[in-house]
PDB file of N, CA and C in Angstrom:
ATOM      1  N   UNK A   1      -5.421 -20.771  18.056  1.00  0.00           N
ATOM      2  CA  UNK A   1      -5.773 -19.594  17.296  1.00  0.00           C
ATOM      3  C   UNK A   1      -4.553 -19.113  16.527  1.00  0.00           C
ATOM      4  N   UNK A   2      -4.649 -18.784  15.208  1.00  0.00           N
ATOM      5  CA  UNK A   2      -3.745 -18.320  14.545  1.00  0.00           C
ATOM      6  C   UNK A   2      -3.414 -16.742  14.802  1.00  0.00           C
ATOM      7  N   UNK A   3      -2.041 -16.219  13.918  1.00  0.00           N
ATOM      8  CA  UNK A   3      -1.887 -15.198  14.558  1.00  0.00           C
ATOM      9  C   UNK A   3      -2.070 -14.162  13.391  1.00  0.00           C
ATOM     10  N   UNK A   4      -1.758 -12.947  13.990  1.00  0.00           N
ATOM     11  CA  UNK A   4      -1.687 -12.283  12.813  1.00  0.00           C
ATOM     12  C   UNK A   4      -0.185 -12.719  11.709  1.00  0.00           C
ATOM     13  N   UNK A   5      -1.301 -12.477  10.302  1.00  0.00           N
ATOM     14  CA  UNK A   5      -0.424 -12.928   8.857  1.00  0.00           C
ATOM     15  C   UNK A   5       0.424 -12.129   8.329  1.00  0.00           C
ATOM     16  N   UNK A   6       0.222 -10.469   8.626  1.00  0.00           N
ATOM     17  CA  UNK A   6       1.165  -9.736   8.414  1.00  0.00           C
ATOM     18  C   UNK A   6       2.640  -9.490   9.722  1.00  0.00           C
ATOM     19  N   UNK A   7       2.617 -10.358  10.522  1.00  0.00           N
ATOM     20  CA  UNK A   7       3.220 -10.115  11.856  1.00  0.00           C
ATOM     21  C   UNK A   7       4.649 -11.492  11.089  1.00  0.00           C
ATOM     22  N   UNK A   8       4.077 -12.158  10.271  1.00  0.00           N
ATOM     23  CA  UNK A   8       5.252 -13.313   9.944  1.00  0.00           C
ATOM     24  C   UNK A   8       6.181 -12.975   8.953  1.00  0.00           C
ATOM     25  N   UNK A   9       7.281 -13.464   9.068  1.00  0.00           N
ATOM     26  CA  UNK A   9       8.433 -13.898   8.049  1.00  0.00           C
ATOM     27  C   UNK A   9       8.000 -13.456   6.403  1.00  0.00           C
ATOM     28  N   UNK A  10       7.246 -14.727   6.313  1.00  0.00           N
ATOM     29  CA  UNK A  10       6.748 -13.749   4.257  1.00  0.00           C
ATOM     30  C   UNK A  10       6.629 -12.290   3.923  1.00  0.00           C
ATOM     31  N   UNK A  11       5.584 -12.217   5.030  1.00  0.00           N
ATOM     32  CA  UNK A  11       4.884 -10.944   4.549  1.00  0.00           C
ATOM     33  C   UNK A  11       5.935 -10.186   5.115  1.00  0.00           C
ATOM     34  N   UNK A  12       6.676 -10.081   5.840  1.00  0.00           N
ATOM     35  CA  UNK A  12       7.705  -8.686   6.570  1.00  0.00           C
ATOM     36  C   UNK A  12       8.376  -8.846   4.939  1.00  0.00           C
ATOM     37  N   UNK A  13       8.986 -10.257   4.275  1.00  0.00           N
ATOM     38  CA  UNK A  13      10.028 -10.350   3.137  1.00  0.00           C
ATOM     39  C   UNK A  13       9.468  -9.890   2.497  1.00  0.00           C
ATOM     40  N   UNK A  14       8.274  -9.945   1.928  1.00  0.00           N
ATOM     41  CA  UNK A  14       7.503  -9.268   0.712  1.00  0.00           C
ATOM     42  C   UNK A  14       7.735  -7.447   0.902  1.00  0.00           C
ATOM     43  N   UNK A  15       7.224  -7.007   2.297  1.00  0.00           N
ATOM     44  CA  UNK A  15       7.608  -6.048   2.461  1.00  0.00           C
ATOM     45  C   UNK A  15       8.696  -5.241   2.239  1.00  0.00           C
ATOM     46  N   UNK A  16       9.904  -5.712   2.457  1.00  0.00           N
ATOM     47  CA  UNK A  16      11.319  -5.173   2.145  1.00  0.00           C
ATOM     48  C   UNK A  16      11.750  -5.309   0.418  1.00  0.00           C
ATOM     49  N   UNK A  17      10.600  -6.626  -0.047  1.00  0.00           N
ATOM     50  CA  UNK A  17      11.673  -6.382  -1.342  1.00  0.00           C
ATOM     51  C   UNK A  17      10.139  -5.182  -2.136  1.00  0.00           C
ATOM     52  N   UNK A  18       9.549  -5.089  -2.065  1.00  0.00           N
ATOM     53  CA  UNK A  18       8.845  -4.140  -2.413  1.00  0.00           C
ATOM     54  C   UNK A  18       9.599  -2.765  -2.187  1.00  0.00           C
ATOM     55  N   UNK A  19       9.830  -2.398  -0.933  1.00  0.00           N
ATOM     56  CA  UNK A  19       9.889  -1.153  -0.346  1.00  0.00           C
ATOM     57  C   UNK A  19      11.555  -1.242  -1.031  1.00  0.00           C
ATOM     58  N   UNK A  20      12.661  -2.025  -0.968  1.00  0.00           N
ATOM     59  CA  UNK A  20      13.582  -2.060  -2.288  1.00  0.00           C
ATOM     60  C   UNK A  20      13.527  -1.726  -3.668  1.00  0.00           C
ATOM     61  N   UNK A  21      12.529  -1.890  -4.284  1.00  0.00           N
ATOM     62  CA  UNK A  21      11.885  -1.023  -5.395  1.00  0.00           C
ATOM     63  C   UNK A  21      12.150   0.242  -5.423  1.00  0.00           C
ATOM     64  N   UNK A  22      11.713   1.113  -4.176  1.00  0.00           N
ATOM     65  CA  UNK A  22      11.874   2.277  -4.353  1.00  0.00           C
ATOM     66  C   UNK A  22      10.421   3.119  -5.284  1.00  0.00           C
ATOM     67  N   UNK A  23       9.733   2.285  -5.686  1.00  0.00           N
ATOM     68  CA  UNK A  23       8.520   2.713  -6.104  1.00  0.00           C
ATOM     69  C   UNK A  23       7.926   4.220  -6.168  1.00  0.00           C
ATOM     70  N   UNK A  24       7.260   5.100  -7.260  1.00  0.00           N
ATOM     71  CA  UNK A  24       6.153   5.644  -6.730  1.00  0.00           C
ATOM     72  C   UNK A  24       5.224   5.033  -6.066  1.00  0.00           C
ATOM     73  N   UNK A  25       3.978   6.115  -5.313  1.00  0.00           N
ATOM     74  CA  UNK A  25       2.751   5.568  -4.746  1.00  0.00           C
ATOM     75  C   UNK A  25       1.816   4.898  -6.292  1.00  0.00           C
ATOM     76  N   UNK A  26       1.402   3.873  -6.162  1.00  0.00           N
ATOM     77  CA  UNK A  26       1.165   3.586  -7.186  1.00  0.00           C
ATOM     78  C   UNK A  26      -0.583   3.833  -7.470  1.00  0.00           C
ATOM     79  N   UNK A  27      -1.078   4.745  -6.810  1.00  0.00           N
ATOM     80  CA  UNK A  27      -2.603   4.882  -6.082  1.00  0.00           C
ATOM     81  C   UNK A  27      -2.151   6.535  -6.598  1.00  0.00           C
ATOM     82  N   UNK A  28      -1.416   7.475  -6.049  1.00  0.00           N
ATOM     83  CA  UNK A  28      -1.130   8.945  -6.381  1.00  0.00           C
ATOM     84  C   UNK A  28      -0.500   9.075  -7.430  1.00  0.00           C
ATOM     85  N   UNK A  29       0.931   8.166  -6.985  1.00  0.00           N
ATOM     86  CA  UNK A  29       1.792   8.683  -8.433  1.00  0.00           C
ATOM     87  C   UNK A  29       2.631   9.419  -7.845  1.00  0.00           C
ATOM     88  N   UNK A  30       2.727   9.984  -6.496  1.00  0.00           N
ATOM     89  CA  UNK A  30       3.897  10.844  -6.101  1.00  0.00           C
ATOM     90  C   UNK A  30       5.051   9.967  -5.579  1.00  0.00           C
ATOM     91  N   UNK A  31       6.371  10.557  -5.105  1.00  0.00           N
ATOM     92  CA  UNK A  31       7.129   9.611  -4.834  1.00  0.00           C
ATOM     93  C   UNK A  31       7.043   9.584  -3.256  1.00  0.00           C
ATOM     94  N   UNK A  32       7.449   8.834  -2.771  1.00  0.00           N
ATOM     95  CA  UNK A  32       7.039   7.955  -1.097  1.00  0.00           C
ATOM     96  C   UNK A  32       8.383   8.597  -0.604  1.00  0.00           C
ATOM     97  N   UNK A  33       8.186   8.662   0.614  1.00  0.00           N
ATOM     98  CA  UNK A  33       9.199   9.084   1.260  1.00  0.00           C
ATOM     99  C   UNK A  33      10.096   7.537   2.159  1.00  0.00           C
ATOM    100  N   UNK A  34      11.030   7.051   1.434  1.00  0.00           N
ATOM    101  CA  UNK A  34      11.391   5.624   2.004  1.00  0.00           C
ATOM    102  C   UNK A  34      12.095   5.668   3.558  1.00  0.00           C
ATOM    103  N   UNK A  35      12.563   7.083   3.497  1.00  0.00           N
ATOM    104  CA  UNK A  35      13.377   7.258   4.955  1.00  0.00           C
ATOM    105  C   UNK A  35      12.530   7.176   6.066  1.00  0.00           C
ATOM    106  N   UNK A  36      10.949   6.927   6.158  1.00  0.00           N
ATOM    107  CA  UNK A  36      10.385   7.037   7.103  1.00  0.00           C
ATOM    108  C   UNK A  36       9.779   5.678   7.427  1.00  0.00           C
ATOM    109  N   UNK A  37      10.489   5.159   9.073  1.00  0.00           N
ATOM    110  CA  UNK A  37      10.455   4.300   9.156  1.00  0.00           C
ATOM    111  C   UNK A  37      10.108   3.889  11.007  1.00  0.00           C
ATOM    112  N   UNK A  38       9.688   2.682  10.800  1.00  0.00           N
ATOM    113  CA  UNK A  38       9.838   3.016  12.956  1.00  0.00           C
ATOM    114  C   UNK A  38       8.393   3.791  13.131  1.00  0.00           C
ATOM    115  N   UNK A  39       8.026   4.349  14.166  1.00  0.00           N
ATOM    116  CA  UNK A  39       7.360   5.053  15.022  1.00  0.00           C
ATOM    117  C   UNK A  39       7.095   6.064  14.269  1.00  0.00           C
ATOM    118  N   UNK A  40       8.193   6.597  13.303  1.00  0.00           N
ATOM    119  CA  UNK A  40       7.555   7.886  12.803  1.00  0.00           C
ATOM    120  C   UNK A  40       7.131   7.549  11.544  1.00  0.00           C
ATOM    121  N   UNK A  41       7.500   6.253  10.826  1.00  0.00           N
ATOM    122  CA  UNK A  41       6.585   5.516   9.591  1.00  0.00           C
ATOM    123  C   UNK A  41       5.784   5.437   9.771  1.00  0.00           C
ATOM    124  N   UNK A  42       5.168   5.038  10.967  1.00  0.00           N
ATOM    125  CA  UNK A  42       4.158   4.755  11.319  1.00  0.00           C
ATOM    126  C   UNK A  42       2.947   5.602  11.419  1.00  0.00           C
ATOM    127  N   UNK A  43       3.407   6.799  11.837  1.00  0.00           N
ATOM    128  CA  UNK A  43       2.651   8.305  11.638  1.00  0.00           C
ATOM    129  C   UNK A  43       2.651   8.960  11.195  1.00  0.00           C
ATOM    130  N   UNK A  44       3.792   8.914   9.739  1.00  0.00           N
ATOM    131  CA  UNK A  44       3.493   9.677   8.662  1.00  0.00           C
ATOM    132  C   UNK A  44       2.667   9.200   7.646  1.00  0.00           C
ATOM    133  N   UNK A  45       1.537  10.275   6.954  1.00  0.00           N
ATOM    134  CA  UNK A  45       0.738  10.013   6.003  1.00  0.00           C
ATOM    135  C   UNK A  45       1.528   9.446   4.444  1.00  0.00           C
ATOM    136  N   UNK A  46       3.044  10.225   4.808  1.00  0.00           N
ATOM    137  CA  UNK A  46       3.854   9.882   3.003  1.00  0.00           C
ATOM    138  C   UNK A  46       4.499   8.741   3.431  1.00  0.00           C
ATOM    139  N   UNK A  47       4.810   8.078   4.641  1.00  0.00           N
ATOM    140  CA  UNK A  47       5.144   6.379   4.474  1.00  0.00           C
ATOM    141  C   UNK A  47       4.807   5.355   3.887  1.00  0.00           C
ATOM    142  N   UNK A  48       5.489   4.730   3.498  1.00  0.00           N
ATOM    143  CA  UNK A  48       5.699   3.670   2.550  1.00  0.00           C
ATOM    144  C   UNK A  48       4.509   2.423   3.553  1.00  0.00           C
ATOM    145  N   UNK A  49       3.815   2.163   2.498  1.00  0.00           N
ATOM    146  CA  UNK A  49       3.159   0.661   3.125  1.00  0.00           C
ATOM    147  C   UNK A  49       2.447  -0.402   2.265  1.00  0.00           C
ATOM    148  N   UNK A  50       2.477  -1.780   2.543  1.00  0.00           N
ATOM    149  CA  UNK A  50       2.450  -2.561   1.439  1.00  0.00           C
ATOM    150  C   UNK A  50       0.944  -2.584   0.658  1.00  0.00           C
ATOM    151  N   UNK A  51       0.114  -1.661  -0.071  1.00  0.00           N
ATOM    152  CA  UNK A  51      -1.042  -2.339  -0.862  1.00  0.00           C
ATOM    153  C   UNK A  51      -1.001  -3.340  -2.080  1.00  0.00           C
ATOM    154  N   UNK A  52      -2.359  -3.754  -1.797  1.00  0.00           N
ATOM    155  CA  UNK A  52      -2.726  -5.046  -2.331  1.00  0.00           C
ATOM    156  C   UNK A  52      -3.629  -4.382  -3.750  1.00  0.00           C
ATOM    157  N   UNK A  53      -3.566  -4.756  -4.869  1.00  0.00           N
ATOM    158  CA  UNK A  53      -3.919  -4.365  -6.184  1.00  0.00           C
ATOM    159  C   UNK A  53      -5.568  -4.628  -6.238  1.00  0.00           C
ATOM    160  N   UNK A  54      -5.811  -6.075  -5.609  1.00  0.00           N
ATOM    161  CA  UNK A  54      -7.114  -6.780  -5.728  1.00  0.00           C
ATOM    162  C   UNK A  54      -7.091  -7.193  -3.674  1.00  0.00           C
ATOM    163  N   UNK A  55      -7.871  -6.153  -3.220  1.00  0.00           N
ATOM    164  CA  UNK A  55      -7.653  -5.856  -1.689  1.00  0.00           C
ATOM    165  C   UNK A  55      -8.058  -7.285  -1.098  1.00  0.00           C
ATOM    166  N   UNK A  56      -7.967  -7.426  -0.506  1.00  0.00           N
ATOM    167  CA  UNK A  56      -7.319  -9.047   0.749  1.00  0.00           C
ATOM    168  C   UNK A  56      -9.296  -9.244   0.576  1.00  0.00           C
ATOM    169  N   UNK A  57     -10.197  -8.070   0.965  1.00  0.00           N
ATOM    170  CA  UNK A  57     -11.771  -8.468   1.110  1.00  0.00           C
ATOM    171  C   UNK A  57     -12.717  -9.088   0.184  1.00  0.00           C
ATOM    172  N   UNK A  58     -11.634  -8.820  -1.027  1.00  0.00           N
ATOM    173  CA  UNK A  58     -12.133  -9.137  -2.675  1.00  0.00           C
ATOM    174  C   UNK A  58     -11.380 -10.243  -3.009  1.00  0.00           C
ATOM    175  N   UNK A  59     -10.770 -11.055  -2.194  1.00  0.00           N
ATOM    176  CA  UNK A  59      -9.928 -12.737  -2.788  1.00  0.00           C
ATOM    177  C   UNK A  59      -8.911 -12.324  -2.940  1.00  0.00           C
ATOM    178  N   UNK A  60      -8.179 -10.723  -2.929  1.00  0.00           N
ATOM    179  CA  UNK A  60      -6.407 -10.662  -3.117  1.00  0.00           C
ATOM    180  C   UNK A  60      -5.915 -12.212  -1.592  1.00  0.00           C
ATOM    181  N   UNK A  61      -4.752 -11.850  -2.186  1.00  0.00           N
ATOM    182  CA  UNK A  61      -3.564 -12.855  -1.777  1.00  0.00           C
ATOM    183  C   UNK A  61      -2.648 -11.807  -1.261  1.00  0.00           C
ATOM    184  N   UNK A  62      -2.621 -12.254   0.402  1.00  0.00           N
ATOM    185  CA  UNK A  62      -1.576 -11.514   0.961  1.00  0.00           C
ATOM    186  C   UNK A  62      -0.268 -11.327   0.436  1.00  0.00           C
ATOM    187  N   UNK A  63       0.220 -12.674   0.362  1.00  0.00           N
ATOM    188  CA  UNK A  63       1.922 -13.129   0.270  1.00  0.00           C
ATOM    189  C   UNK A  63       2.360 -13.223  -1.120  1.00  0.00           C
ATOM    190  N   UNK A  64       1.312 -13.037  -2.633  1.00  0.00           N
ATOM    191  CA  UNK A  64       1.174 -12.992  -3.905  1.00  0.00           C
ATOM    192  C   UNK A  64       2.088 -11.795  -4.285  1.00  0.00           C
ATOM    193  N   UNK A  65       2.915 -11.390  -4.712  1.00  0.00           N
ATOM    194  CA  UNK A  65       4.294 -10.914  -5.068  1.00  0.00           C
ATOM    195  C   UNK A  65       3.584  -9.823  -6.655  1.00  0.00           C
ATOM    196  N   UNK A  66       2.481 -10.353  -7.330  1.00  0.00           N
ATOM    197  CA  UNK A  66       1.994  -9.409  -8.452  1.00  0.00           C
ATOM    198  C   UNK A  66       0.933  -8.763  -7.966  1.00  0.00           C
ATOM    199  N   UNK A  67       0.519  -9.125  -6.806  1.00  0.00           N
ATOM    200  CA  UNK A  67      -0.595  -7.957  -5.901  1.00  0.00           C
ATOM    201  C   UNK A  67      -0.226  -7.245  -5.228  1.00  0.00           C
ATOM    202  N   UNK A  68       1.335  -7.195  -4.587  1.00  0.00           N
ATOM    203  CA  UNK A  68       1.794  -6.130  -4.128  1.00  0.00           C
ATOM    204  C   UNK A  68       2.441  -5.098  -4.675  1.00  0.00           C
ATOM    205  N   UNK A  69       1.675  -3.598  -4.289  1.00  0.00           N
ATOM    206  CA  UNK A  69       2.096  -2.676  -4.537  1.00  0.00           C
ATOM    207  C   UNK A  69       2.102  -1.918  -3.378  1.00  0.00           C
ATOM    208  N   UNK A  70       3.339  -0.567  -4.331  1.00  0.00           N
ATOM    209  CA  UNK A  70       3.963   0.286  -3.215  1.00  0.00           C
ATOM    210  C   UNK A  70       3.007   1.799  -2.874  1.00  0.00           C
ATOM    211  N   UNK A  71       2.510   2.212  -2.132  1.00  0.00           N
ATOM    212  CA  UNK A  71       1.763   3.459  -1.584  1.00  0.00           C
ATOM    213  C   UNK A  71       2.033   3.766  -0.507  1.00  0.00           C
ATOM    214  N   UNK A  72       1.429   5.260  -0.174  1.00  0.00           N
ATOM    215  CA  UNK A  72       1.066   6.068   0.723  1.00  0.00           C
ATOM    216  C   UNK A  72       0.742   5.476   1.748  1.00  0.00           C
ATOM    217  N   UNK A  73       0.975   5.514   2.859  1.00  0.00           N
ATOM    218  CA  UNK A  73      -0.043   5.336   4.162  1.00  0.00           C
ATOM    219  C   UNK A  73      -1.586   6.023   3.994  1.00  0.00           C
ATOM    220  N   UNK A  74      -1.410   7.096   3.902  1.00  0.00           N
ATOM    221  CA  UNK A  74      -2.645   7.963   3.469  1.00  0.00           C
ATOM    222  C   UNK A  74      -3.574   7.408   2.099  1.00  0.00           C
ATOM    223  N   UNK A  75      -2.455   6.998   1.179  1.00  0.00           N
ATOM    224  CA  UNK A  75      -3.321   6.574  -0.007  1.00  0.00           C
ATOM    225  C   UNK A  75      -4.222   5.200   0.164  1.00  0.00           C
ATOM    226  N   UNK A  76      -3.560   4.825   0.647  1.00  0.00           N
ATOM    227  CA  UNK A  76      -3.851   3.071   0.997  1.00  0.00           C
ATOM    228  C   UNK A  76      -4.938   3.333   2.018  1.00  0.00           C
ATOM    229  N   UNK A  77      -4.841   3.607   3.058  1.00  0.00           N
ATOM    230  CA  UNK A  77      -6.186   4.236   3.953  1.00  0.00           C
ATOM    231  C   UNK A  77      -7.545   4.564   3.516  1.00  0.00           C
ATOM    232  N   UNK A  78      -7.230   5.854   1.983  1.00  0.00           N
ATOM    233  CA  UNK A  78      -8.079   6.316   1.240  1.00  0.00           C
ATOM    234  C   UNK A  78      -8.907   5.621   0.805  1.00  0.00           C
ATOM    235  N   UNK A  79      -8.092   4.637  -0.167  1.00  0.00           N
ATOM    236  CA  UNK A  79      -8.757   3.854  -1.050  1.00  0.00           C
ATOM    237  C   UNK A  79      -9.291   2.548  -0.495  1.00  0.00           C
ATOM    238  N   UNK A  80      -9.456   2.457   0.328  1.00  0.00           N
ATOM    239  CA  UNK A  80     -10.239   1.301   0.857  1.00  0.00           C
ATOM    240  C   UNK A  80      -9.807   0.004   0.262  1.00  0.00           C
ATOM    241  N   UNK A  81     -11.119  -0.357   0.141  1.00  0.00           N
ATOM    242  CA  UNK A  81     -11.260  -2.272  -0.769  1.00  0.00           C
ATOM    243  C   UNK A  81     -11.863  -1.665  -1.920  1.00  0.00           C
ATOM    244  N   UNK A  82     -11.594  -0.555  -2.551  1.00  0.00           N
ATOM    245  CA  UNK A  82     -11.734  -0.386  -3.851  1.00  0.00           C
ATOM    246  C   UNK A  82     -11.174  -0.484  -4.856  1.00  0.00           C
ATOM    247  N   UNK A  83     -11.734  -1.488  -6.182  1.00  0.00           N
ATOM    248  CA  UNK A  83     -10.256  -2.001  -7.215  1.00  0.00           C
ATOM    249  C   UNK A  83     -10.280  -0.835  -8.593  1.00  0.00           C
ATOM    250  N   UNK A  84     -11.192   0.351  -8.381  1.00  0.00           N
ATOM    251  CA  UNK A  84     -10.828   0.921  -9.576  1.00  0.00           C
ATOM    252  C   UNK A  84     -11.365   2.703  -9.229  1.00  0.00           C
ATOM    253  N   UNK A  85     -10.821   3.650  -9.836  1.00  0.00           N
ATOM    254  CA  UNK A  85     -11.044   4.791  -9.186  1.00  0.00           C
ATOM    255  C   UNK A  85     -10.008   5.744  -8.789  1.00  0.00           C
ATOM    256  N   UNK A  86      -8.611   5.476  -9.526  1.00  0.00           N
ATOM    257  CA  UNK A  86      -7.709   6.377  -9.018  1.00  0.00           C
ATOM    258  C   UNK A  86      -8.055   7.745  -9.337  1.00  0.00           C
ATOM    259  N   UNK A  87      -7.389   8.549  -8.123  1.00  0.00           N
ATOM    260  CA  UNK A  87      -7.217   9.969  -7.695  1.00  0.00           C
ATOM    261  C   UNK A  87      -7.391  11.031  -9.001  1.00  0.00           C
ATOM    262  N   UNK A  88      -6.467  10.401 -10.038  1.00  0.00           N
ATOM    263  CA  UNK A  88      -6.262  11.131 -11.183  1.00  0.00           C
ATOM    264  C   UNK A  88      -7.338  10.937 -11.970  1.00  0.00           C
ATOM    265  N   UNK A  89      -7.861   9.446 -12.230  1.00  0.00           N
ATOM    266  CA  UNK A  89      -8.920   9.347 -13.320  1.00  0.00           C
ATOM    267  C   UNK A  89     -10.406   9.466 -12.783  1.00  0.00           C
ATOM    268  N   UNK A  90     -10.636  10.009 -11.537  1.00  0.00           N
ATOM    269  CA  UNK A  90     -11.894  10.562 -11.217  1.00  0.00           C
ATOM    270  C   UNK A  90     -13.032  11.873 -11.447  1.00  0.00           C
ATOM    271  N   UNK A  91     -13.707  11.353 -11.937  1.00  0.00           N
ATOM    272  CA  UNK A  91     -14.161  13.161 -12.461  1.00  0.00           C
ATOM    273  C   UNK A  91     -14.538  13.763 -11.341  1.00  0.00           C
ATOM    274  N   UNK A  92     -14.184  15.389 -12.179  1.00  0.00           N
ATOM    275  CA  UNK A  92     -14.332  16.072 -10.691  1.00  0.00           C
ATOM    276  C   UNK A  92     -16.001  17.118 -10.922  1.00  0.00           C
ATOM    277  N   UNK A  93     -16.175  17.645  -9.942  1.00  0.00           N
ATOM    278  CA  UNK A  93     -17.704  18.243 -10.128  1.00  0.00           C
ATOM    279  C   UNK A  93     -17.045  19.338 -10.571  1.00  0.00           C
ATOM    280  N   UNK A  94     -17.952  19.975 -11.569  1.00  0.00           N
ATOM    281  CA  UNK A  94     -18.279  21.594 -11.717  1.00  0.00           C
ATOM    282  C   UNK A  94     -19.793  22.393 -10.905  1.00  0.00           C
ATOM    283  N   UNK A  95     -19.246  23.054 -10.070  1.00  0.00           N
ATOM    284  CA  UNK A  95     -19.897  24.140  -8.863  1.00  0.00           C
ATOM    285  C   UNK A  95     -20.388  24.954 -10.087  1.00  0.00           C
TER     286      UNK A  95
END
């Protein structure tokens, strides 16, 4: 049985040179908080984490270097396996 794909070598490297970027969330647009890392990265909503442009359920490519982008924990959560629909360009209701 294979193991988990984000647990290997590539994907941790993909991870660091992304999160080297220094990026906005590219889903919000706000800036990421990079100092949060460890245990408390892990449980903050403004941590940095690797999304996929065209999500892994729709044929993205994990280890593909032009599908990774930088977001939110929270944002990335949000947005599911959805490839179009950002925060900003959504209409909003009038009550």
């Amino acid at each position: 049985m294979a193991g988990n794909p984000r647990n290997g070598r590539p994907y941790r490297r993909l991870c660091e040179q992304q999160r080297a970027l220094a990026l906005p969330c590219w889903w919000c647009g706000r800036d990421i908080d990079y100092t949060l890392t460890g245990a408390e990265g892990q449980r903050s909503p403004w941590a940095f984490t690797l999304d996929h442009a065209t999500p892994l359920s729709r044929g993205g490519d994990l280890l593909d270097p032009a599908n990774a982008r930088s977001a939110h924990r929270r944002c990335n959560s949000q947005r599911g396996n959805r490839t179009t629909a950002r925060p900003q360009e959504r209409a909003s209701r009038r009550w």
